[in-house]
Protein backbone atom coordinates (compact mmCIF):
# COMPACT_ATOMS: atom_id res chain seq x y z
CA UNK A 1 -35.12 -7.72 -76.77
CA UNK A 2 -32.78 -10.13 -74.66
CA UNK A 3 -29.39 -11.20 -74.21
CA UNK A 4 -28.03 -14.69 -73.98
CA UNK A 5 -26.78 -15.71 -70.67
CA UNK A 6 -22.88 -15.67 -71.45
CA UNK A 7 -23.08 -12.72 -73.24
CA UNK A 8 -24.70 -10.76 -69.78
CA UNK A 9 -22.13 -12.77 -67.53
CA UNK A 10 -18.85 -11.17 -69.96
CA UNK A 11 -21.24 -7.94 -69.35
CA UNK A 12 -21.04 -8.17 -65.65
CA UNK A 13 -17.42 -9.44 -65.77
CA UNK A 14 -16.64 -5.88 -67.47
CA UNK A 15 -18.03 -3.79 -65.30
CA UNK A 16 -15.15 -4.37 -62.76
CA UNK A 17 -12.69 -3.51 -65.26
CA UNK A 18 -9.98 -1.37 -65.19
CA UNK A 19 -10.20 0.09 -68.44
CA UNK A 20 -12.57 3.34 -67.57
CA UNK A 21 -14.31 3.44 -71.04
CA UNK A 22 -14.98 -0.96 -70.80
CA UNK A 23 -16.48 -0.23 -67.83
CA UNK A 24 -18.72 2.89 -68.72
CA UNK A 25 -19.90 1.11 -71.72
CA UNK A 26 -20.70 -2.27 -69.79
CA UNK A 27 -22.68 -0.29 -67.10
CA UNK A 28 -24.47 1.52 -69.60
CA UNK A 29 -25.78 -1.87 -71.41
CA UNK A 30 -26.61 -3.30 -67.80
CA UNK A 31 -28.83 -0.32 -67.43
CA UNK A 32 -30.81 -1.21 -70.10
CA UNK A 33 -30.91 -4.31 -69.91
CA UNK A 34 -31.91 -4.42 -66.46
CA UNK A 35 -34.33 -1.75 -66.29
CA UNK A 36 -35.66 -0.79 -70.15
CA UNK A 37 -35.41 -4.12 -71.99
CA UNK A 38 -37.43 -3.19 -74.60
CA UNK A 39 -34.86 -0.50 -75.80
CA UNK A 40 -32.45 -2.91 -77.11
CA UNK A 41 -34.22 -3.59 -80.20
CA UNK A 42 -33.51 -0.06 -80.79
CA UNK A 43 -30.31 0.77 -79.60
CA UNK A 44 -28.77 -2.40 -81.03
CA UNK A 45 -31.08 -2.67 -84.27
CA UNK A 46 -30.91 -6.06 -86.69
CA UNK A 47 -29.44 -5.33 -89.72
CA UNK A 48 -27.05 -6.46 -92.45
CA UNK A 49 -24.13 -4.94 -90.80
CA UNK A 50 -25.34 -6.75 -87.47
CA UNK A 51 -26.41 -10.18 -88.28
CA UNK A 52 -25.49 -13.09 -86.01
CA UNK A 53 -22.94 -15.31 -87.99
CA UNK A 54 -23.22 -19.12 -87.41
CA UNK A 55 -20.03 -20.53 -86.93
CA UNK A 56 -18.90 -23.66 -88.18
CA UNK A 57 -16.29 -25.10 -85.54
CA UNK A 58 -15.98 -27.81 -87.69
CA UNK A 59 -14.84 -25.87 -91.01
CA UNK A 60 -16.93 -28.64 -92.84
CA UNK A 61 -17.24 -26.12 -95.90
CA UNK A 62 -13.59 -27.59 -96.51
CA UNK A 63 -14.25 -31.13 -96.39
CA UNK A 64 -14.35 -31.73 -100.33
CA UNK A 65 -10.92 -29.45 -100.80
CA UNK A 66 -9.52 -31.99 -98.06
CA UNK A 67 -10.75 -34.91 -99.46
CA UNK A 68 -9.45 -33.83 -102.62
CA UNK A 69 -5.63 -33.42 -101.10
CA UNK A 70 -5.89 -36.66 -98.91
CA UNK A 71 -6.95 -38.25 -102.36
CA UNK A 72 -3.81 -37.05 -104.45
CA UNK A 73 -1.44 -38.51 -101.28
CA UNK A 74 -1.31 -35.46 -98.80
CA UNK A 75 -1.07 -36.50 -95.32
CA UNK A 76 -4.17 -35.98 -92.85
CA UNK A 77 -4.05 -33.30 -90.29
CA UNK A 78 -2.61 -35.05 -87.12
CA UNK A 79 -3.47 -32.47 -83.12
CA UNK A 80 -0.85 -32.08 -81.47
CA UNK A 81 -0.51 -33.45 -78.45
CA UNK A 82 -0.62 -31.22 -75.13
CA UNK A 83 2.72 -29.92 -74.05
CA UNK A 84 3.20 -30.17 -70.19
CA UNK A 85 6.89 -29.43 -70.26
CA UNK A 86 7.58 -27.19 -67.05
CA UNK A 87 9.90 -25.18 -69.66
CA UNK A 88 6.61 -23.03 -70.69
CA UNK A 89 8.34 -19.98 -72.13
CA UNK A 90 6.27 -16.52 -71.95
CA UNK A 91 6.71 -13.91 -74.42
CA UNK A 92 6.87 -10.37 -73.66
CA UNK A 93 7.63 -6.68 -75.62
CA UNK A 94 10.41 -4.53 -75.23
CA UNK A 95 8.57 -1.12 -75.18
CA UNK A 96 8.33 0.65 -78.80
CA UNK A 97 10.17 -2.02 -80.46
CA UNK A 98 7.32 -4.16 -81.61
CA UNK A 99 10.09 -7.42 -80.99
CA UNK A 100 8.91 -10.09 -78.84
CA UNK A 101 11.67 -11.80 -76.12
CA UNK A 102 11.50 -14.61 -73.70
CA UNK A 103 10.82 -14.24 -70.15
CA UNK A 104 12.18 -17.51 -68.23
CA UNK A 105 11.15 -18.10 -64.45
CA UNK A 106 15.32 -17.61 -63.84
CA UNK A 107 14.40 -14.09 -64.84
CA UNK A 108 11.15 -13.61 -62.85
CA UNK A 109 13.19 -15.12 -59.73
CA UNK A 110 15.67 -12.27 -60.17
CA UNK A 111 13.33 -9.64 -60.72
CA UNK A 112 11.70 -10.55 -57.45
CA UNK A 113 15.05 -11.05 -55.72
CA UNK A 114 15.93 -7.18 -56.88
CA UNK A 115 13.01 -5.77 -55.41
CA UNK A 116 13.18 -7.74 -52.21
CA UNK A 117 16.97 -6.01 -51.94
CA UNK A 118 15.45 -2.57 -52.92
CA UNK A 119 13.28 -3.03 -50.31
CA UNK A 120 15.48 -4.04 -47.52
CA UNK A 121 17.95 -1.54 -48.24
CA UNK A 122 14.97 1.13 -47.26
CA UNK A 123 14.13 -0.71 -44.61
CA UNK A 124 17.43 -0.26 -43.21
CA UNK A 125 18.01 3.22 -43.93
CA UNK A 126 14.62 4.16 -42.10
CA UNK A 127 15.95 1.82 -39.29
CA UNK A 128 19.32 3.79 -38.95
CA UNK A 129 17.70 7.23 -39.46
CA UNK A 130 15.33 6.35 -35.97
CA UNK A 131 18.31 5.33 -34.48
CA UNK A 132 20.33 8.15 -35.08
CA UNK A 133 16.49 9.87 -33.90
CA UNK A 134 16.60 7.71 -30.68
CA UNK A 135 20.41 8.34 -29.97
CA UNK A 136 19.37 11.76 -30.16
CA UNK A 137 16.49 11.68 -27.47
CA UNK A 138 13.95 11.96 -29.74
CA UNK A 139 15.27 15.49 -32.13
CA UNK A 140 15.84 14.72 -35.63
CA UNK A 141 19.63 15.47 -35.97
CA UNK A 142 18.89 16.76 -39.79
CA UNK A 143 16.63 19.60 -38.70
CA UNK A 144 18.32 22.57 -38.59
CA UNK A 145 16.24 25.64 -36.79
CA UNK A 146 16.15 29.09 -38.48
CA UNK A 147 14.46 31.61 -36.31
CA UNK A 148 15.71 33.93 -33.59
CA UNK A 149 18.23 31.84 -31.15
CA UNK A 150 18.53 32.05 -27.48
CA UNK A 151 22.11 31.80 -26.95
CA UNK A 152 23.71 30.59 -23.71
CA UNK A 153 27.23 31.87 -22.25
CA UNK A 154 29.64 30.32 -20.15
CA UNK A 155 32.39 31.43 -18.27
CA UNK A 156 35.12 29.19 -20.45
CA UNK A 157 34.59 27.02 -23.54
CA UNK A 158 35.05 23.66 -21.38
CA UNK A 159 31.79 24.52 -19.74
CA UNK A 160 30.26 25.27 -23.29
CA UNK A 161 31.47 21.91 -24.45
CA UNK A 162 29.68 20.09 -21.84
CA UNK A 163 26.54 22.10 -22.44
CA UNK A 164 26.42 20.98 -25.76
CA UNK A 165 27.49 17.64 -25.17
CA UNK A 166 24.68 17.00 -22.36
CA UNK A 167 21.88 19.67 -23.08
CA UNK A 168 21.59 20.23 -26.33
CA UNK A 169 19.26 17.13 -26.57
CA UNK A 170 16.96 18.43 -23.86
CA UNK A 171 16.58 22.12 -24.78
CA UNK A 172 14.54 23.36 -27.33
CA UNK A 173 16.39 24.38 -31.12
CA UNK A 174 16.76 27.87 -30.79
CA UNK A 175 18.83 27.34 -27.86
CA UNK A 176 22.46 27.42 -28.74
CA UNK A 177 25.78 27.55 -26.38
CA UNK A 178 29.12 29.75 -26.13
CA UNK A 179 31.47 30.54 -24.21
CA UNK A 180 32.95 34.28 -23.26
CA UNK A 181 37.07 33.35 -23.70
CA UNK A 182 38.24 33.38 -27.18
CA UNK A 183 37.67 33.55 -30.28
CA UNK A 184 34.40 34.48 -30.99
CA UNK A 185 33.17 31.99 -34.04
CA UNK A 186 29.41 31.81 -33.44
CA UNK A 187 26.68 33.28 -35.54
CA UNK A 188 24.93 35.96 -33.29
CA UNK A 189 23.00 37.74 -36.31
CA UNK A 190 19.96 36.01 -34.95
CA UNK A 191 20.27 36.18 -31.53
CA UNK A 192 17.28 37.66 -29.57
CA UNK A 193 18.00 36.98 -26.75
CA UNK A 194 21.46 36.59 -24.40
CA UNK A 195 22.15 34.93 -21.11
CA UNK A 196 25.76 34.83 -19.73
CA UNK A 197 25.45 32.08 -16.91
CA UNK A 198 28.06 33.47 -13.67
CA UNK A 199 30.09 35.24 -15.51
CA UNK A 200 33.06 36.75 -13.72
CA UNK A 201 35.29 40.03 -13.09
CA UNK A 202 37.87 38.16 -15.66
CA UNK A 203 35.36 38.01 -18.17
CA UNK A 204 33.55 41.32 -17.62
CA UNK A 205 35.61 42.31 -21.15
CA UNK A 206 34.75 39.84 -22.99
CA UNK A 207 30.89 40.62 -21.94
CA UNK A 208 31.00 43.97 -22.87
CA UNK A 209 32.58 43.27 -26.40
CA UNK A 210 29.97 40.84 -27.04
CA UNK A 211 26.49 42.94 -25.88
CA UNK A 212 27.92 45.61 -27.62
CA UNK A 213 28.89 43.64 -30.86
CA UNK A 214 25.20 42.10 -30.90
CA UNK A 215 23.36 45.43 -29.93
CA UNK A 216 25.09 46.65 -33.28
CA UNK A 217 24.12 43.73 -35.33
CA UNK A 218 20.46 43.10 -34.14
CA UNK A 219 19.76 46.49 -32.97
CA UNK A 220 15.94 46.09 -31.78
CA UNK A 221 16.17 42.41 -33.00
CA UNK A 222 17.87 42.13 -29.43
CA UNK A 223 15.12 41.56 -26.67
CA UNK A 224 16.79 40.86 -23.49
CA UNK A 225 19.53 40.67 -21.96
CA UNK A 226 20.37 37.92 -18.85
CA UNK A 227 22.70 37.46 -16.36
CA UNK A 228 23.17 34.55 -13.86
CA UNK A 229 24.84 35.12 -10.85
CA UNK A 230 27.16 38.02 -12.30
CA UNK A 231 30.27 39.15 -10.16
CA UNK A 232 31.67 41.39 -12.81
CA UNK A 233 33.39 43.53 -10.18
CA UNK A 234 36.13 41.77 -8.06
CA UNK A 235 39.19 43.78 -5.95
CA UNK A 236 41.53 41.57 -6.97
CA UNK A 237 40.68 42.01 -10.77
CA UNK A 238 38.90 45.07 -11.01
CA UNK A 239 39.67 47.16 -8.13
CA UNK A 240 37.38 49.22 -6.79
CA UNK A 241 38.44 52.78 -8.23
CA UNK A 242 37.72 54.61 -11.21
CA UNK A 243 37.61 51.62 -13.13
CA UNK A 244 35.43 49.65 -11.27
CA UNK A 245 33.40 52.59 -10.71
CA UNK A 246 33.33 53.24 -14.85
CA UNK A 247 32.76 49.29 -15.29
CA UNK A 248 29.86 49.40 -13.00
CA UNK A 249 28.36 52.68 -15.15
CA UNK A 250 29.22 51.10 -18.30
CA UNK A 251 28.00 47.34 -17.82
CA UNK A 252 26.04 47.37 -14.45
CA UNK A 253 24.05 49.64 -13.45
CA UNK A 254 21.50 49.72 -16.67
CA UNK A 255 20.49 45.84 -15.29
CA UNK A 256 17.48 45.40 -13.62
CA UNK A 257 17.92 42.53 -10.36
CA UNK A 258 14.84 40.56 -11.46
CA UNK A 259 15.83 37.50 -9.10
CA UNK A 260 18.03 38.04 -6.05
CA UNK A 261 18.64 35.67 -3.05
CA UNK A 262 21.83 35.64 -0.50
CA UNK A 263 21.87 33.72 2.67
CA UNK A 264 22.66 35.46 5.74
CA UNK A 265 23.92 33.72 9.09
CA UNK A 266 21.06 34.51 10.53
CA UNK A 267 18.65 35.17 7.65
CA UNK A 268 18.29 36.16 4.05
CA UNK A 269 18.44 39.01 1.20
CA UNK A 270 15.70 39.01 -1.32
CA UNK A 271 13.82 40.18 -3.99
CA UNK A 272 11.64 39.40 -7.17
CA UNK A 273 11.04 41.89 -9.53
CA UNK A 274 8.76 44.31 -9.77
CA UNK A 275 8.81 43.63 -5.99
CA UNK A 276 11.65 45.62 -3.56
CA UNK A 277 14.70 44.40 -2.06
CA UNK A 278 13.45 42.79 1.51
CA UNK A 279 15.80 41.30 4.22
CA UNK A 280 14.46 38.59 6.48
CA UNK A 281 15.99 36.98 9.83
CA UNK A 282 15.13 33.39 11.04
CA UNK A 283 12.35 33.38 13.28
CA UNK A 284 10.60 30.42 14.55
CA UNK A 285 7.62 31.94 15.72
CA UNK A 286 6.69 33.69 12.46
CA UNK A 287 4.82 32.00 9.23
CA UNK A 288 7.31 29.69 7.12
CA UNK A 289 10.41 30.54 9.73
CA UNK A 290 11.65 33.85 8.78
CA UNK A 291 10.39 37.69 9.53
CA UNK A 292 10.91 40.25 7.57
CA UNK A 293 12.37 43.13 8.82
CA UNK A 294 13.32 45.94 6.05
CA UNK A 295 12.58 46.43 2.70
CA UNK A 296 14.08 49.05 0.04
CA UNK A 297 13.63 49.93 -3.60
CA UNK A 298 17.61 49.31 -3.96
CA UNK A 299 20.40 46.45 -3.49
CA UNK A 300 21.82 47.15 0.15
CA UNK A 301 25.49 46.84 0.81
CA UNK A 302 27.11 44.40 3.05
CA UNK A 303 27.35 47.10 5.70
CA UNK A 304 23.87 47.80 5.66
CA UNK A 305 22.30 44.98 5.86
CA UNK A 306 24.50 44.22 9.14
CA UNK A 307 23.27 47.28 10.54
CA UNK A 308 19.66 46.41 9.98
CA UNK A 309 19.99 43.29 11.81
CA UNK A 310 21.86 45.39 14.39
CA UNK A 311 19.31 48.17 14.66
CA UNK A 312 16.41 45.94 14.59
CA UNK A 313 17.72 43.73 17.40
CA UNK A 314 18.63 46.19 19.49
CA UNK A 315 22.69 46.22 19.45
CA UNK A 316 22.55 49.32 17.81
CA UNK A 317 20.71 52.85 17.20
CA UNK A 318 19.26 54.17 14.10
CA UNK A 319 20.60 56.67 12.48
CA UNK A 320 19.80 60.03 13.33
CA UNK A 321 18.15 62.96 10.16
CA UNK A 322 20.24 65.02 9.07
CA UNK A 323 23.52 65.08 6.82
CA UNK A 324 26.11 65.65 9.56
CA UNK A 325 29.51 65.01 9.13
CA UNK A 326 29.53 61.21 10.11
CA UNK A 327 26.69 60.55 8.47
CA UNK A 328 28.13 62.02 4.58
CA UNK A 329 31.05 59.49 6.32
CA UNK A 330 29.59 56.42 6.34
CA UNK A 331 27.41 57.54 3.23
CA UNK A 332 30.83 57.97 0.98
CA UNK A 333 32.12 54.57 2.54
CA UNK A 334 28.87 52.89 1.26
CA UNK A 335 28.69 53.96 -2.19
CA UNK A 336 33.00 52.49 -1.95
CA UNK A 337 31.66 49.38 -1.03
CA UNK A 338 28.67 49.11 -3.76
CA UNK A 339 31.50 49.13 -6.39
């Protein structure tokens, strides 16, 4: 068997179609045409239903019925001449309606026109959405963060303001900011964590309303507990009596110092946790400037730590063992000044 040249070219053509089952059949016939050429005879057989059918292009099987009209006066078929007119109308279907309707190139122009402007229109919303990204230092202002919060507090909502107005953009989202003053309008039910940055002896109320307002809320969802530079008991605001004393029990003295530095005139007060308390004085013969000269497991007093310096520079004796009276003395006057 064989196939004529055209007919393997439309073949070919086919197999690129779109149409999955044009293609499938058209790759099948190249098969076996290509490679088992003698099947065709088979798989296409010769017969009656499948007999090549000569056509006549020229009709000429009509040529006495059209003699016959020409000779009883009917006109003879005139062609047409080609139509070059640019106003070449193309007809097109309104879906399901089976109608046919003209498609001029005034509508094809506003077709295109439309999608151009459905284009730019995304084009610029994508361009304001990265600006709003960019004006934002890079955080997508439409992401909102779920999970447990860090939450930041300052002494007064001014400070909180300008947290938020200058951080917020550089810390991560969990981190969120308050203040201690006022009304309380945050939502701490996911707060694991609480820092008050340097809060003061006016604020020491406000503190303890809050911790304990959170403990109740996130119980064990509550994992620390920060402060920054606390002076939570002042003379002038808190006295130093019973309620300082109570404050101090209350608020204080359930902290841990993790971090603790205070400059001396002539040295320093330390300590980094799990490590103890140390003091240090300046001295230029020792490694990195400063000696150290004490250290204890707890936060010294003023006092003390002036009497270390004392004692260890020789302007001064150490105490002597023993709980005499002057000693239970200066002992009471301490544990005054710690409040």
């Amino acid at each position: 068997g064989s196939c004529p040249t055209a007919a393997a070219k439309c073949i070919d053509d086919y197999t690129k179609s779109s149409d999955p089952d044009a293609q499938k059949r058209c790759l099948e016939f190249q098969t076996i045409l290509t490679q088992a050429p003698q099947l065709l005879g088979e798989v296409f057989p010769v017969d009656a239903s499948l007999e090549d059918v000569e056509v006549d292009i020229n009709m000429s099987f009509l040529d006495g019925v059209v003699g016959e009209a020409i000779s009883t006066g009917a006109q003879p078929y005139q062609k047409p001449d080609d139509d070059d007119d640019d106003d070449d109308v193309d007809f097109g279907e309104y879906p399901g309606d089976g109608e046919s309707t003209p498609t001029t190139a005034a509508d094809e122009t506003k077709a295109k026109d439309d999608t151009a402007s459905e284009e730019a229109n995304e084009l610029s919303a994508r361009e304001d959405e990265l600006l709003r990204i960019i004006a934002n230092d890079g955080a997508d202002p439409s992401f909102q963060w779920t999970g447990p919060t860090l939450r930041i507090y300052f002494p007064d909502e001014g400070s909180a303001a300008l947290a938020r107005r200058d951080w917020q953009s550089q810390v991560p989202p969990c981190v969120e900011f308050a203040s201690c003053g006022g009304v309380q309008v945050s939502d701490n039910s996911r707060d694991a964590i609480i820092l008050f940055y340097c809060p003061r002896a006016s604020e020491a109320e406000f503190v303890e309303e809050i911790l304990y307002d959170i403990e109740g809320k996130r119980g064990d969802g509550l994992k620390m507990s920060v402060m920054v530079n606390p002076l939570l008991v002042d003379m002038g605001v808190t006295g130093f009596g019973m309620a300082g004393r109570r404050l101090r029990e209350r608020l204080i003295d359930g902290l841990a110092p993790a971090y603790y530095l205070r400059t001396l005139p002539w040295g320093a007060l330390t300590r980094v946790w799990p490590q103890l308390f140390t003091v240090w004085q300046e001295d230029e013969g020792a490694e990195g400037g400063y000696r150290m000269i004490k250290a204890m497991d707890r936060l010294p007093s003023n006092p003390e730590v002036e009497d270390i310096y004392d004692i260890e520079n020789g302007a001064m004796n150490a105490p002597q063992e023993g709980m005499g009276f002057l000693n239970a003395l200066g002992d009471f006057v301490n544990g005054m000044t710690k409040l």
